[in-house]
Protein backbone atom coordinates (compact mmCIF):
# COMPACT_ATOMS: atom_id res chain seq x y z
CA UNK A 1 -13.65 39.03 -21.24
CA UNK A 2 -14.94 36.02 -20.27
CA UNK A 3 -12.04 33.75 -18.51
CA UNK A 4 -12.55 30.10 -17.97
CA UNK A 5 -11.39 27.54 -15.40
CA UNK A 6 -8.54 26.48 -18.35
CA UNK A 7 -7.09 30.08 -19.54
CA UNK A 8 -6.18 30.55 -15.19
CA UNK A 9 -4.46 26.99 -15.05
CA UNK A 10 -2.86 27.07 -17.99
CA UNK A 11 -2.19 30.86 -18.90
CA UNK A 12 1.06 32.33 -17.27
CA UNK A 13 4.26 32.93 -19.02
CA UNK A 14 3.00 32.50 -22.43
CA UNK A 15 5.95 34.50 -24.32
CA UNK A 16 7.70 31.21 -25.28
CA UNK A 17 6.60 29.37 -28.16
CA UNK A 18 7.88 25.76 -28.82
CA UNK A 19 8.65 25.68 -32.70
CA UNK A 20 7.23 23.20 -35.78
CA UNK A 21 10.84 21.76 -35.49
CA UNK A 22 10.40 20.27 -31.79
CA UNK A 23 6.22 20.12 -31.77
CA UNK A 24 4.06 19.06 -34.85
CA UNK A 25 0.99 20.67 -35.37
CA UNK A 26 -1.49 21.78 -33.95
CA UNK A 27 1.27 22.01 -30.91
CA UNK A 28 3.61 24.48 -32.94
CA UNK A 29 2.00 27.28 -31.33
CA UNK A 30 0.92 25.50 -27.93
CA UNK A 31 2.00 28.16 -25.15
CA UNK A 32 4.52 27.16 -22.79
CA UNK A 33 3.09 28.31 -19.42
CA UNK A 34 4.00 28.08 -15.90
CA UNK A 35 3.18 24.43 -15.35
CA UNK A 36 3.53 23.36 -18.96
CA UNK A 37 2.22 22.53 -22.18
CA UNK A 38 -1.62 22.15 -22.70
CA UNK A 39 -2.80 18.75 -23.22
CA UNK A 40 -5.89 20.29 -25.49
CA UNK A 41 -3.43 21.32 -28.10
CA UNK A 42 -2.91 18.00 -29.10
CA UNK A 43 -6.62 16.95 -29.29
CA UNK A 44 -6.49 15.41 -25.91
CA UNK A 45 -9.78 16.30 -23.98
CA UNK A 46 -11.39 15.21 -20.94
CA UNK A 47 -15.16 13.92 -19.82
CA UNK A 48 -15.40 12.10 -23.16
CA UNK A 49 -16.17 8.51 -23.40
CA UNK A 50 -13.54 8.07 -26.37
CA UNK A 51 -10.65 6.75 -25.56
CA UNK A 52 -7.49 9.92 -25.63
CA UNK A 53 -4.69 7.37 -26.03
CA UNK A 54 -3.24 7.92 -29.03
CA UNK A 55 -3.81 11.68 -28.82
CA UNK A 56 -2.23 11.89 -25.28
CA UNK A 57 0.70 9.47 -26.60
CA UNK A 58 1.56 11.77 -29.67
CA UNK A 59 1.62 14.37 -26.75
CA UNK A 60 3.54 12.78 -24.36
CA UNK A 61 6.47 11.98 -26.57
CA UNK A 62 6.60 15.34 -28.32
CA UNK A 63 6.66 17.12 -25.13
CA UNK A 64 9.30 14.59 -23.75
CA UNK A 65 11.42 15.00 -26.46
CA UNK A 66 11.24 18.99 -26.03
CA UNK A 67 11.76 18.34 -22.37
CA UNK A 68 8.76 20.33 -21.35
CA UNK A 69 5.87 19.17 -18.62
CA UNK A 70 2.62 17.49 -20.08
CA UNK A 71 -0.38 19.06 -18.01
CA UNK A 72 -4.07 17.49 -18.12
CA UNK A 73 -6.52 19.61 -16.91
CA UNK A 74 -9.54 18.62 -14.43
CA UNK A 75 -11.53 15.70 -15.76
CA UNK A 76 -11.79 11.97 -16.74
CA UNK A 77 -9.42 10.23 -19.67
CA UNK A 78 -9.86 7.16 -20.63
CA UNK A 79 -6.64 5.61 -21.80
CA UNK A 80 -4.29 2.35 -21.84
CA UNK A 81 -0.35 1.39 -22.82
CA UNK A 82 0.63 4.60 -22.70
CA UNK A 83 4.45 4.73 -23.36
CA UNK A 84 6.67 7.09 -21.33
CA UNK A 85 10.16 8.09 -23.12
CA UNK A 86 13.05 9.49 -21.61
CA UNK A 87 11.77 13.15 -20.00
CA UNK A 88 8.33 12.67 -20.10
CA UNK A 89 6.33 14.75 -17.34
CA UNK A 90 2.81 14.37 -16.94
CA UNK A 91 1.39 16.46 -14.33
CA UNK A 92 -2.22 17.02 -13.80
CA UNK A 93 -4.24 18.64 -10.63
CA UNK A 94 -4.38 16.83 -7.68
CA UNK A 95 -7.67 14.88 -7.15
CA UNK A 96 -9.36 16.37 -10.25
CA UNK A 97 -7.28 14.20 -12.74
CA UNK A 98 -8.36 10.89 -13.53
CA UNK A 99 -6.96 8.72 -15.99
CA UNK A 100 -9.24 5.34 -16.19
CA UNK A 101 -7.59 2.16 -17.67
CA UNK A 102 -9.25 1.34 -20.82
CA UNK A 103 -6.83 -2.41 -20.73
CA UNK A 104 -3.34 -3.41 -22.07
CA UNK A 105 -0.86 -5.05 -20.12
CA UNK A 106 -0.09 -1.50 -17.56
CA UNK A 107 -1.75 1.80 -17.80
CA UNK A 108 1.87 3.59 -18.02
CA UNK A 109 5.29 1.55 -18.97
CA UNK A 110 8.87 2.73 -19.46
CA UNK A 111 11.85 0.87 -20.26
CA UNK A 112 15.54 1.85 -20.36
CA UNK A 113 13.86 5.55 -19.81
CA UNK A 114 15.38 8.03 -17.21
CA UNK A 115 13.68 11.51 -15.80
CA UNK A 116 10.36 10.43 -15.88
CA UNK A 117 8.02 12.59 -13.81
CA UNK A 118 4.09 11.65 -12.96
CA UNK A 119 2.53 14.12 -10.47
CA UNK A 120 -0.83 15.07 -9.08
CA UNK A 121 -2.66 11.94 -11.29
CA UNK A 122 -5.47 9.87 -10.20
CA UNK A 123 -4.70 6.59 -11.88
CA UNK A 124 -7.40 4.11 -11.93
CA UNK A 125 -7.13 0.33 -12.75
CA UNK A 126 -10.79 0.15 -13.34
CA UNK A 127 -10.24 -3.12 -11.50
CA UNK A 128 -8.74 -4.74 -14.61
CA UNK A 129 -7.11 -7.81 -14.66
CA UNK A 130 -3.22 -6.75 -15.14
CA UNK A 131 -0.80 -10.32 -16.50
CA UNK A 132 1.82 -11.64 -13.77
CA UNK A 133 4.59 -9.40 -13.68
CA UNK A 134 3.15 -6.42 -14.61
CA UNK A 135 2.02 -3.23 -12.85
CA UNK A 136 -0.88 -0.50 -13.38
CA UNK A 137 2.38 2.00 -13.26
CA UNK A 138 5.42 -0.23 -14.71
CA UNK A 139 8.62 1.10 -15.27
CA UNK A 140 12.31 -0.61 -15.89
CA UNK A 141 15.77 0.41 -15.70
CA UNK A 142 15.04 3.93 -15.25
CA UNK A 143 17.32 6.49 -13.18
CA UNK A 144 15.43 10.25 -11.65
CA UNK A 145 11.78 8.39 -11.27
CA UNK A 146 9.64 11.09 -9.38
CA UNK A 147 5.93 9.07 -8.80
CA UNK A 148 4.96 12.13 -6.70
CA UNK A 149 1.36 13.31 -4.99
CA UNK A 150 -0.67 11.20 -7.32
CA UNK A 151 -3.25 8.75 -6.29
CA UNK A 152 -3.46 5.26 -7.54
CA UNK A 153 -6.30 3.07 -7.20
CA UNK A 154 -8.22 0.25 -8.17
CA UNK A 155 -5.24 -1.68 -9.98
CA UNK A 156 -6.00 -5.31 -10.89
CA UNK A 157 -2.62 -6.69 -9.73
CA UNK A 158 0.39 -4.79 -8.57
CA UNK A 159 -0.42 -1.17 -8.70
CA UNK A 160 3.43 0.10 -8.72
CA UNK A 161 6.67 -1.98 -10.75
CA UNK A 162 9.74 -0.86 -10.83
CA UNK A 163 12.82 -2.58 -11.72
CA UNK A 164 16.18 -2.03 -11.65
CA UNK A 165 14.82 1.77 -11.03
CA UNK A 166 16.51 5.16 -9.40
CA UNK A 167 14.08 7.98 -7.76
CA UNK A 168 11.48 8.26 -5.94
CA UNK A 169 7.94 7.05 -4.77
CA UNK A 170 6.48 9.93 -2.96
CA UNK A 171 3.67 11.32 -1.35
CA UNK A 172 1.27 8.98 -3.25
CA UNK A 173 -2.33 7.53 -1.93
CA UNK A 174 -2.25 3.85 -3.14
CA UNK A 175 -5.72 2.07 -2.50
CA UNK A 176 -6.90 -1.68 -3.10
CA UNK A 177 -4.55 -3.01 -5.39
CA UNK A 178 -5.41 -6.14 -5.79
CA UNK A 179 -1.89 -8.14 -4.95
CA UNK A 180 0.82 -5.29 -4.13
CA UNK A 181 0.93 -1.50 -3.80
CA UNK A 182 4.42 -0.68 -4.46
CA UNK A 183 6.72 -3.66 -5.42
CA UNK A 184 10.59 -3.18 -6.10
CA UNK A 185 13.08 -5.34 -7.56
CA UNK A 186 16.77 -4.58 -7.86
CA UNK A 187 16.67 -0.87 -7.11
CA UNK A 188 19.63 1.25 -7.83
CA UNK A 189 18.99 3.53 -5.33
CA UNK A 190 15.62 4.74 -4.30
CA UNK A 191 13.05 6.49 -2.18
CA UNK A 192 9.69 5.10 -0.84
CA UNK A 193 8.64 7.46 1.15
CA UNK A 194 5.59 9.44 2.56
CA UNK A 195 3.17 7.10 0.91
CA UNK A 196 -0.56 6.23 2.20
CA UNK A 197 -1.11 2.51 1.18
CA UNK A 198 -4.86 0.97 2.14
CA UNK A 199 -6.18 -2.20 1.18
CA UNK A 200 -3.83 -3.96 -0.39
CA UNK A 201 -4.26 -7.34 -1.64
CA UNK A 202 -0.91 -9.31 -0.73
CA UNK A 203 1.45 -6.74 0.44
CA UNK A 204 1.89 -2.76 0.92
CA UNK A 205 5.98 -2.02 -0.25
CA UNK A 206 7.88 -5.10 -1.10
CA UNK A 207 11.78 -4.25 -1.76
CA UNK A 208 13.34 -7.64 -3.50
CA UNK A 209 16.16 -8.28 -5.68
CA UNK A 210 16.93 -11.30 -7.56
CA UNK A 211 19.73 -12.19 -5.55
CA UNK A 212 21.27 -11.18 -2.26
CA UNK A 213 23.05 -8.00 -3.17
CA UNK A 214 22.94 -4.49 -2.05
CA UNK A 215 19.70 -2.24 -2.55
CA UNK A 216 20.22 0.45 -0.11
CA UNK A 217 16.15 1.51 -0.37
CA UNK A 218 15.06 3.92 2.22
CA UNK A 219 11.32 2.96 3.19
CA UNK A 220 10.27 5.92 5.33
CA UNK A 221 7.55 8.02 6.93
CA UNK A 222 4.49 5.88 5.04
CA UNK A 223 1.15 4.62 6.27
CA UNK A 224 0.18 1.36 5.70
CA UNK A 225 -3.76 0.09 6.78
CA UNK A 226 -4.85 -3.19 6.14
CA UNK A 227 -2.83 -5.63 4.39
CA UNK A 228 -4.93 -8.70 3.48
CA UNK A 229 -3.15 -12.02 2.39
CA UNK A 230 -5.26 -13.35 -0.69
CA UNK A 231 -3.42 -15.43 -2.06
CA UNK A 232 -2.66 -17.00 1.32
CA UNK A 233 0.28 -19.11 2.21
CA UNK A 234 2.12 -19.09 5.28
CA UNK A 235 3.77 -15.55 5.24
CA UNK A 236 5.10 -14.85 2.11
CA UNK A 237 1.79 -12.82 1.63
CA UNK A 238 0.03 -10.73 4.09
CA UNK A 239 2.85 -8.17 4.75
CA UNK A 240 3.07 -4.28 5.30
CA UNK A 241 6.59 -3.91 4.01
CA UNK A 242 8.49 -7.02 2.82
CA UNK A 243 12.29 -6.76 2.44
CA UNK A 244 13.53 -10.04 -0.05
CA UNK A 245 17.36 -10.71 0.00
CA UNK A 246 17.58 -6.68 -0.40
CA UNK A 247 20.67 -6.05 2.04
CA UNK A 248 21.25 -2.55 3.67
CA UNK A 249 17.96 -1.33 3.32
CA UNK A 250 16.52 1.11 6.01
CA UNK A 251 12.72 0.82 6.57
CA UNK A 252 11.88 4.28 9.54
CA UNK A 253 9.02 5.69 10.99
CA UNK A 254 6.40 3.87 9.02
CA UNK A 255 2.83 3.53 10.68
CA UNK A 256 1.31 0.42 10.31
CA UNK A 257 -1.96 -1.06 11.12
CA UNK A 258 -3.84 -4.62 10.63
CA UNK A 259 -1.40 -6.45 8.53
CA UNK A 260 -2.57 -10.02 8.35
CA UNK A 261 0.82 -11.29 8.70
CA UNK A 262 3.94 -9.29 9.33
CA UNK A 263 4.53 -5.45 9.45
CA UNK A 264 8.54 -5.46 8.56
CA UNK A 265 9.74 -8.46 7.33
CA UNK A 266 13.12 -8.96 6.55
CA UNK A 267 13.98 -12.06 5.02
CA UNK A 268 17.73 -12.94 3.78
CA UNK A 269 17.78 -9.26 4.08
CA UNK A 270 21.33 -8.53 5.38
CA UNK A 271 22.34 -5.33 7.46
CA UNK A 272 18.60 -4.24 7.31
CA UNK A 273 17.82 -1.47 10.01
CA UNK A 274 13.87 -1.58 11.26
CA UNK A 275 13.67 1.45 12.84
CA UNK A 276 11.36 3.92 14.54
CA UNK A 277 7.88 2.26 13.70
CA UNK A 278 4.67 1.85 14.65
CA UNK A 279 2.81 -1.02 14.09
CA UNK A 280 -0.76 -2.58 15.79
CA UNK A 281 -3.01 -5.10 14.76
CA UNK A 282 -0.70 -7.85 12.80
CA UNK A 283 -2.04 -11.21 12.28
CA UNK A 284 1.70 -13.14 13.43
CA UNK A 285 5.09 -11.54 14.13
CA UNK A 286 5.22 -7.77 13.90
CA UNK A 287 8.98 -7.71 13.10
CA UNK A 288 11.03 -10.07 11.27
CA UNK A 289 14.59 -11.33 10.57
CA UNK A 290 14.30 -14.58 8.89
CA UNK A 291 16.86 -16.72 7.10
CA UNK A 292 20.23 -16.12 4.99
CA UNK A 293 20.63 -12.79 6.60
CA UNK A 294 23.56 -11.17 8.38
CA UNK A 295 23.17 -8.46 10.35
CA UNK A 296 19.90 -6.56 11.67
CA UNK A 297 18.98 -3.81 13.65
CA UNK A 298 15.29 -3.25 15.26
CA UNK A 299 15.53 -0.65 17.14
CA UNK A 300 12.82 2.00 19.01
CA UNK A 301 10.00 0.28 17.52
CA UNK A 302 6.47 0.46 18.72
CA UNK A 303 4.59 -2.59 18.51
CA UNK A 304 1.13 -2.71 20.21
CA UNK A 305 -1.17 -6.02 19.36
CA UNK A 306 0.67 -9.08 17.70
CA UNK A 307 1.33 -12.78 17.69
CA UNK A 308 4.91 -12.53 18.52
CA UNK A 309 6.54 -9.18 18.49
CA UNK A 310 10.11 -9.76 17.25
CA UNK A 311 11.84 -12.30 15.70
CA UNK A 312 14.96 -12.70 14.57
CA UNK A 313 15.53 -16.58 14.35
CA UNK A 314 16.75 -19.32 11.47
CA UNK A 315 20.25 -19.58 12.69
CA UNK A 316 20.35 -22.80 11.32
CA UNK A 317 19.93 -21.14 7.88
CA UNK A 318 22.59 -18.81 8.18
CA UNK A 319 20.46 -16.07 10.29
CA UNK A 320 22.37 -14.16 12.44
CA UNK A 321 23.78 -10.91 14.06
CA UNK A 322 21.16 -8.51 15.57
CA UNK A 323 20.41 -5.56 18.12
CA UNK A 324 17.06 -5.36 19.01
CA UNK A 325 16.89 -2.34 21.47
CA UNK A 326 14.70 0.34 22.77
CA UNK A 327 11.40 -1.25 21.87
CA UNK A 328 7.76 -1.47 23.42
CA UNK A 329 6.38 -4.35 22.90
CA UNK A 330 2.85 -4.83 24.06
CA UNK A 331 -0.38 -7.14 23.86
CA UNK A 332 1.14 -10.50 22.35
CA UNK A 333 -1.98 -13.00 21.65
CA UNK A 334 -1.47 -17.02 21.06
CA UNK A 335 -3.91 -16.80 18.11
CA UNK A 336 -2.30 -17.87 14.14
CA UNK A 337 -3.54 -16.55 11.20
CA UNK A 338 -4.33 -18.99 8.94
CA UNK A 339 -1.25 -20.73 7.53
CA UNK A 340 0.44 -21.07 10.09
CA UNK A 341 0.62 -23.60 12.86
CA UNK A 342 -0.76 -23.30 16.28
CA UNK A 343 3.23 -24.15 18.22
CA UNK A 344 5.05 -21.55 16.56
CA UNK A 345 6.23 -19.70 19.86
CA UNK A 346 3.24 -17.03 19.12
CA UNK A 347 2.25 -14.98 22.76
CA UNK A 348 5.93 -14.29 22.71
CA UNK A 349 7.30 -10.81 22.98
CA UNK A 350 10.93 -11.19 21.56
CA UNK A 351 12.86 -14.28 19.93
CA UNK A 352 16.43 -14.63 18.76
CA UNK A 353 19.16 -17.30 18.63
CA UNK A 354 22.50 -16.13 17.17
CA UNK A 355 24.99 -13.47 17.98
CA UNK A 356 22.38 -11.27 19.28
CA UNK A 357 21.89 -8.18 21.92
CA UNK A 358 18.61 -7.62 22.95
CA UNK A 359 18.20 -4.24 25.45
CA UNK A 360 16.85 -1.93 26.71
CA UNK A 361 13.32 -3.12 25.70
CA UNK A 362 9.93 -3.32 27.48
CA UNK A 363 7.59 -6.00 27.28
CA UNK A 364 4.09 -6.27 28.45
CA UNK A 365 1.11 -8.79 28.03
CA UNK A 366 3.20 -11.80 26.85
CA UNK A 367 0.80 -14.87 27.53
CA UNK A 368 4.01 -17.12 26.39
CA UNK A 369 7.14 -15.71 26.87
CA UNK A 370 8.70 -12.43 27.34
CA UNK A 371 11.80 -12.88 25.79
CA UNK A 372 12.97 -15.95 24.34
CA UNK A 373 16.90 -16.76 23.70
CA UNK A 374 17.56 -19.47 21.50
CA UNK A 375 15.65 -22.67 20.28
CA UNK A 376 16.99 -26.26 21.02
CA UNK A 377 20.52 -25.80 19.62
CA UNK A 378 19.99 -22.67 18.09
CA UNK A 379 21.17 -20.68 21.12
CA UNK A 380 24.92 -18.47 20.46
CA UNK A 381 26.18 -15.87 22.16
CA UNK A 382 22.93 -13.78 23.20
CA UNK A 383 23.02 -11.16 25.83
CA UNK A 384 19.97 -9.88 27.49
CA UNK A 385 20.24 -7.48 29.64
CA UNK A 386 18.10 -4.22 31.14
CA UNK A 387 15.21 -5.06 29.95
CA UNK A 388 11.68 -4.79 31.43
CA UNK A 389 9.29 -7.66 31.31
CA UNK A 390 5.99 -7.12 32.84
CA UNK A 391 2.75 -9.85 33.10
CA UNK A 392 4.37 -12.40 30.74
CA UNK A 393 3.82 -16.47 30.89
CA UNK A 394 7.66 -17.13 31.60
CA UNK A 395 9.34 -13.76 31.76
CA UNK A 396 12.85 -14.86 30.09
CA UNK A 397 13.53 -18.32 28.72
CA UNK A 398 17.06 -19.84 27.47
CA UNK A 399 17.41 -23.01 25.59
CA UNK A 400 19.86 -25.40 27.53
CA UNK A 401 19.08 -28.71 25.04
CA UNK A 402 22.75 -30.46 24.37
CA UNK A 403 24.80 -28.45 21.77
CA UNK A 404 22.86 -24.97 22.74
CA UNK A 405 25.46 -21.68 23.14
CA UNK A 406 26.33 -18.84 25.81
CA UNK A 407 24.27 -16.70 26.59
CA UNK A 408 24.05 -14.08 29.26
CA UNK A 409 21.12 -12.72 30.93
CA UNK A 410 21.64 -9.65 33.63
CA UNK A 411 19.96 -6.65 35.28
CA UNK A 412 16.46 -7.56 33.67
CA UNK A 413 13.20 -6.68 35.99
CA UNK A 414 10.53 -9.04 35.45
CA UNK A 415 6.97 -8.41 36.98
CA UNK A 416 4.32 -10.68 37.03
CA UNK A 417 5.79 -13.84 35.16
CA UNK A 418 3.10 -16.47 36.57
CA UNK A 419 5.21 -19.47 35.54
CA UNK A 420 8.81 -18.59 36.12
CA UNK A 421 11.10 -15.22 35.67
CA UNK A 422 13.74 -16.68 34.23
CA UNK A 423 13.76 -20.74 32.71
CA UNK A 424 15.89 -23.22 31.06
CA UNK A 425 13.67 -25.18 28.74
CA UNK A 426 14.47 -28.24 25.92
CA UNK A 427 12.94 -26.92 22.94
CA UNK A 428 9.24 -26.23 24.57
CA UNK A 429 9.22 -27.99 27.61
CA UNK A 430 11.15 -26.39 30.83
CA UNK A 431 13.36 -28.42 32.58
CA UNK A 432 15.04 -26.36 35.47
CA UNK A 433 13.21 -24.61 38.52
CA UNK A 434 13.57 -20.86 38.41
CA UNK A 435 16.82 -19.48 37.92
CA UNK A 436 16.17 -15.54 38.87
CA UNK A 437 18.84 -15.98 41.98
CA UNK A 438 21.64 -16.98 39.34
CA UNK A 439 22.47 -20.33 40.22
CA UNK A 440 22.68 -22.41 37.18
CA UNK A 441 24.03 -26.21 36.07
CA UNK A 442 25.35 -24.99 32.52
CA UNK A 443 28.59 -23.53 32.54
CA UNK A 444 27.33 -21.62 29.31
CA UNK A 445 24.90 -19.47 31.03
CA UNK A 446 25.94 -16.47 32.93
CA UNK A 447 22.83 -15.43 35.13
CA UNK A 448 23.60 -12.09 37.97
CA UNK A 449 21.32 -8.97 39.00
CA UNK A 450 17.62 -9.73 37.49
CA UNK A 451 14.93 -9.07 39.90
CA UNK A 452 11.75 -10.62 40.29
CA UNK A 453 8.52 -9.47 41.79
């Protein structure tokens, strides 16, 4: 007997037949097999140049409603708007998939649909135009998302949409969307994780929600190349991962490379914890708590080729509360992107203002500063202590401008600071002589056991 490619994919446990009561016809009799049901027995066929979209719809919601798996086999589809109900599960074989966007406003959509399952897909946008607020993949108010091991490409806008959505985003190859990769709003608990992003237009994962509430996203483990910033502007574009008012959101162990603006930034983001990444090649600063927020830990962060390397600053917006600890921070240019303006403290390794610890860190090639505590009277409460500055401009600076806080600097070792180890300075002028042996005119600065060489 001659066996082809589709009786070994989709023959297996073929015993259970899915009756005229659940499946119309021709499916009555469609085999149930190991994977799932055969797209062919609802008409659906690949390498045509028809377009399968209402065949593949009428087989996506009768195999959703008999909660049974969808499987394509190897091949092209061309297809738009298709609508995914509560249980649908498409699965197809990785890389051999492909389901090209014929036009509508996304290729797939749900709304107020739960256990939705894509897998092994290549989706492609075609390039397409998609309208504002749309994605090639769109889904809302959804719980048990699984986007797994499918590749998505070529989208004409945002490539991923979720809102209000619960699951996961994993394992996915997401190439040259055209604005974002992966774009969240209001999640209600979900995974972005394991993801290769390249390319994108305005930003790789953005987690936002339309207020400043809790999202408690986990952004872990992905790989994020080249980040452009299209639609310019002066950083609300041009970012790796993007965390918007989203508060207690963890974003660990992501690699990130050539971002043209930031690679984590956290902005009114409250109790967000940048952890554990690696990040080269960003256009300004290559971690970032900005504004309303309250509460931030970067921590054990890599950071190799930058503007500035961490910032955690707008204290007279509300920003403050921070660790930054355990990082290497290394290779800090004075070059902008565009969109930004040349005085912006850029050459600087670390900058904070409020309520802050910084430790532990190490800091090398800062043609600025090394570590920077506060800005005019932006300065409360700051320790910085046993860290390691090495071949900075100034290697720590404190603002001492009338109305600036305490702050303590100890047991820091700074090497190779050509214009001072340790500085007062009024806004970006410095004022005092070096203050490395601890004796200082503000009562609000404790200065004891830094070294100098």
């Amino acid at each position: 007997m001659n066996i082809d490619r589709r009786h070994l994919i989709f023959s297996g446990v073929t015993g259970v037949i899915l009756g005229p009561a659940i499946l119309a016809a021709p499916a009555a009799t469609a085999p149930l097999s190991a994977l799932g049901v055969d797209a062919a027995q609802f008409g659906v066929r690949p390498g045509t140049s028809d377009d399968q979209t209402l065949a593949m719809q009428r087989a996506l919601d009768q195999t959703a409603a008999a909660r049974v798996p969808l499987v394509l086999a190897p091949g092209v589809y061309r297809v738009g708007n298709l609508k995914l109900a509560s249980g649908a599960q498409l699965m197809g074989m990785r890389g051999a998939t492909r389901l090209v966007f014929n036009g509508g406003p996304s290729l797939f959509s749900s709304s107020q649909a739960d256990l939705i399952t894509l897998s092994g897909l290549v989706i492609d946008g075609a390039g397409k135009p998609l309208p504002r607020g749309r994605g090639l993949v769109n889904v809302v108010a959804g719980s048990g998302l699984k986007l797994n091991d499918c590749e998505i490409t070529r989208a004409g806008g945002t490539a991923i949409l979720l809102e209000q959505a619960e699951g996961e985003v994993a394992r996915n190859i997401v190439a040259d969307a055209a604005n974002v990769a992966v774009h969240s709003f209001d999640a209600r608990g979900l995974i972005v994780s394991g993801n290769t992003v390249r390319g994108a237009g305005n930003g790789g994962i953005w987690i936002w929600t339309s207020d400043k509430r809790e999202d408690r996203t986990l952004v872990a483990d992905n790989q994020i190349d080249d980040t452009q910033a299209r639609d310019g502007g002066s950083g609300q574009n041009g970012n790796a991962i993007n965390v918007y008012r989203a508060a207690n959101v963890i974003v660990r162990g992501n690699r990130i490379r050539n971002a043209a603006f930031s690679a984590v930034r956290g902005n009114a983001a409250s109790n967000i914890q940048i952890v554990g990444n690696t990040c080269s090649g960003l256009g300004e600063v290559a971690l970032y708590s900005e504004f309303e927020f309250e509460g931030s830990v970067i921590a054990n962060n890599i950071v190799d080729g930058a503007a500035t390397g961490v910032s955690v600053t707008n204290f007279d917006k509300g920003g403050r509360l921070s660790v930054v600890q355990g990082n290497l921070i290394r290779n800090l240019t004075r070059n902008p992107p565009d969109g930004t303006e040349a005085n912006q403290g850029h050459g600087t390794g670390i900058t904070v203002q409020a309520d802050t610890a910084v430790t532990g860190n190490v800091i090398e090639n800062a043609p600025s500063v090394g570590i920077e505590a506060g800005w005019g009277p932006h300065l409360r409460d700051v320790t910085v202590t046993g860290n390691l500055v090495r071949q900075a401009g100034y290697g720590i600076t404190v603002s001492v401008v009338s109305g600036a806080g305490a702050a303590v600097i100890a047991n820091n070792l700074i090497s190779g600071a050509k214009r001072g180890a340790i500085v007062g300075m009024e806004w970006s002028k410095a004022v005092t002589g070096d203050l490395i042996a601890g004796t200082s005119p503000y009562p609000q600065l404790t200065i004891n056991g830094n070294k100098a060489r």
